[in-house]
C-alpha atoms as a PDB file:
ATOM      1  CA  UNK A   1       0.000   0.000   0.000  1.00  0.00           C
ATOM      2  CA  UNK A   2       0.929   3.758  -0.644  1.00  0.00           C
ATOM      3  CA  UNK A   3       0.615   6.935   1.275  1.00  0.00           C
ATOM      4  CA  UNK A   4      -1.820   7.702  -1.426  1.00  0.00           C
ATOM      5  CA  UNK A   5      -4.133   5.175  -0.532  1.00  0.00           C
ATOM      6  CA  UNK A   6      -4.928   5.789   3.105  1.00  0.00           C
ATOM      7  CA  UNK A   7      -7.829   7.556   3.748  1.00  0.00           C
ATOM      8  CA  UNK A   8      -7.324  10.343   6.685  1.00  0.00           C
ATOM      9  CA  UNK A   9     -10.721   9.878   7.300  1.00  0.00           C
ATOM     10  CA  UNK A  10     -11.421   6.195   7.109  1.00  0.00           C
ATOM     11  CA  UNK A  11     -11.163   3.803  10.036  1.00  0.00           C
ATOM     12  CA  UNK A  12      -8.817   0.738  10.621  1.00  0.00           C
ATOM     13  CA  UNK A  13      -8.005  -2.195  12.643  1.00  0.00           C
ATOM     14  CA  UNK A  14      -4.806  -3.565  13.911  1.00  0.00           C
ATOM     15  CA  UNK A  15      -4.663  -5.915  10.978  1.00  0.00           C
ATOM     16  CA  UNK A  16      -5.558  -3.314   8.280  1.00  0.00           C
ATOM     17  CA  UNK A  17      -3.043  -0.847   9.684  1.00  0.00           C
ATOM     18  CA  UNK A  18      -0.392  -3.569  10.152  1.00  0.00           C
ATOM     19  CA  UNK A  19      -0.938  -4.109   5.938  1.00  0.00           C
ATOM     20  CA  UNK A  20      -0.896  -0.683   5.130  1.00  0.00           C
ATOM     21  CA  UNK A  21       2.782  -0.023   7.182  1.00  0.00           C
ATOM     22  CA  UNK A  22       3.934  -3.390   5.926  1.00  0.00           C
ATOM     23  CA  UNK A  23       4.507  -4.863   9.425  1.00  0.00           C
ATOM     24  CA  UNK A  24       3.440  -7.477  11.568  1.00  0.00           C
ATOM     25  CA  UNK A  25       0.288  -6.803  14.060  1.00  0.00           C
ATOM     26  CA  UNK A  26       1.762  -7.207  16.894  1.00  0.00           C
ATOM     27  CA  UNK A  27       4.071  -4.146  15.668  1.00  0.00           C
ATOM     28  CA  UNK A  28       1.227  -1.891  15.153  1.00  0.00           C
ATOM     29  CA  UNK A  29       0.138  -3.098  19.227  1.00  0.00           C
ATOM     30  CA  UNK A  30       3.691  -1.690  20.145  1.00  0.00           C
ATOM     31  CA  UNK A  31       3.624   1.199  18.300  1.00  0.00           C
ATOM     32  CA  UNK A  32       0.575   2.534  19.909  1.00  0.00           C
ATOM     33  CA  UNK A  33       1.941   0.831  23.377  1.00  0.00           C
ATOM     34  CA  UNK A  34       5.140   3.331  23.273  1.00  0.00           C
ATOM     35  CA  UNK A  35       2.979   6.462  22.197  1.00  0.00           C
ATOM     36  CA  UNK A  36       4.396   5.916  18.304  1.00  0.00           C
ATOM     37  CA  UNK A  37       0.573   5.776  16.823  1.00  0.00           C
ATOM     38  CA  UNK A  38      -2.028   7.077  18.057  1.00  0.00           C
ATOM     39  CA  UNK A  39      -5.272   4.802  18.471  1.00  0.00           C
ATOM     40  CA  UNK A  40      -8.204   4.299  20.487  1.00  0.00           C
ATOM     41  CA  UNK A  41     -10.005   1.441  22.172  1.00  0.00           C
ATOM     42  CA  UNK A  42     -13.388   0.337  20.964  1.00  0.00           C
ATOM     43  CA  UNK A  43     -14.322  -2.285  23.280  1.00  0.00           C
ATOM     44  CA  UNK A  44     -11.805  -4.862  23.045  1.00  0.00           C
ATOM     45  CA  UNK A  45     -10.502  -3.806  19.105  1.00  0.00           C
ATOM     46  CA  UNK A  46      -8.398  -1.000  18.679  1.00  0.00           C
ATOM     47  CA  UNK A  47      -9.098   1.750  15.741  1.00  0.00           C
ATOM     48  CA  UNK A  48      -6.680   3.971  14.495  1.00  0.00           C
ATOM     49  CA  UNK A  49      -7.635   6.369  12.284  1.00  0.00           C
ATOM     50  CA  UNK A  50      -6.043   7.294   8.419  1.00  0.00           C
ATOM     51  CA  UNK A  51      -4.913  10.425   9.422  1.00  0.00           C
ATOM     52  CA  UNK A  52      -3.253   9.196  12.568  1.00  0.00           C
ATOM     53  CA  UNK A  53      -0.978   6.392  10.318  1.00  0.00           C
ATOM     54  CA  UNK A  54      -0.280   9.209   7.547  1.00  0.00           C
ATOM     55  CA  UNK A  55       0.999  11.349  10.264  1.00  0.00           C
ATOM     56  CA  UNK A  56       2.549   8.472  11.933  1.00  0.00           C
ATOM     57  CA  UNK A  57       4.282   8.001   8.179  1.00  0.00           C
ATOM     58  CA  UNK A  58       5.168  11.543   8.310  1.00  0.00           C
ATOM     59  CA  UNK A  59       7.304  11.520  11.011  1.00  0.00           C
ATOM     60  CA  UNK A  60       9.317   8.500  10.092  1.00  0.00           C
ATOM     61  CA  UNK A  61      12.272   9.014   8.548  1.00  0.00           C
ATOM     62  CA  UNK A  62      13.381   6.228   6.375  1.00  0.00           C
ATOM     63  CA  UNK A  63      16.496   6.149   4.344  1.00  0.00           C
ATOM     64  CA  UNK A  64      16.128   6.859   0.537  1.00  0.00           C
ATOM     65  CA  UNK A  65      15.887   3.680  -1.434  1.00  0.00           C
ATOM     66  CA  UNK A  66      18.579   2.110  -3.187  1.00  0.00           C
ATOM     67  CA  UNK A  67      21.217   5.177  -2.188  1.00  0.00           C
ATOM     68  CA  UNK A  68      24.474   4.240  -1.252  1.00  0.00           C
ATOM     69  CA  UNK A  69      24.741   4.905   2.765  1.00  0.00           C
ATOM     70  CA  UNK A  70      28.155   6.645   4.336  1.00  0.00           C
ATOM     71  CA  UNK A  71      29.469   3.356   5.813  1.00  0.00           C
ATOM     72  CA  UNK A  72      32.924   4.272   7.672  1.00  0.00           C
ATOM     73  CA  UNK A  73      35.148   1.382   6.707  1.00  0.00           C
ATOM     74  CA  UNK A  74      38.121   3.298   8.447  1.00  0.00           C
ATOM     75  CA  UNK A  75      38.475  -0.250  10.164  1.00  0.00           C
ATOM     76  CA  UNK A  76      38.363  -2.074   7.291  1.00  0.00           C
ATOM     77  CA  UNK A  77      41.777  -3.069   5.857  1.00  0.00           C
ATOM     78  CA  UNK A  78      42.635  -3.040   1.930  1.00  0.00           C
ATOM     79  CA  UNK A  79      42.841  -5.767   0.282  1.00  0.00           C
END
């Protein structure tokens, strides 16, 4: 799933919202356990709204894909 296709206003389980960050659910349940997403308890289901895992999304930073990273191999000898 893409940024693009959560809706800010739509409604989703742990399971939904698992498939939309591309995690496992019992991610999501520590995420909102450590104050990372923001959700609220509906009896015994949690919901967490679209806008809540866009902004969770937001403030992620993730590294740009398939960019080199600055790796110090000062330890490393040459071969």
């Amino acid at each position: 799933m893409t940024k693009d296709s959560i809706q800010p206003f739509a409604v989703y389980t742990i399971d939904e919202t698992a498939n939309l960050l591309g995690c496992h659910a019992r991610t999501v349940y520590k995420k909102i356990k450590d104050g990372e997403l923001c959700a609220k308890k509906v009896g015994v289901a949690h919901k967490i709204l679209g806008e809540n895992v866009l902004s969770y999304l937001g403030s992620v930073s993730h590294p740009p894909v398939n960019q080199p990273q600055n790796i110090d191999t000062s330890g490393v000898p040459a071969i």
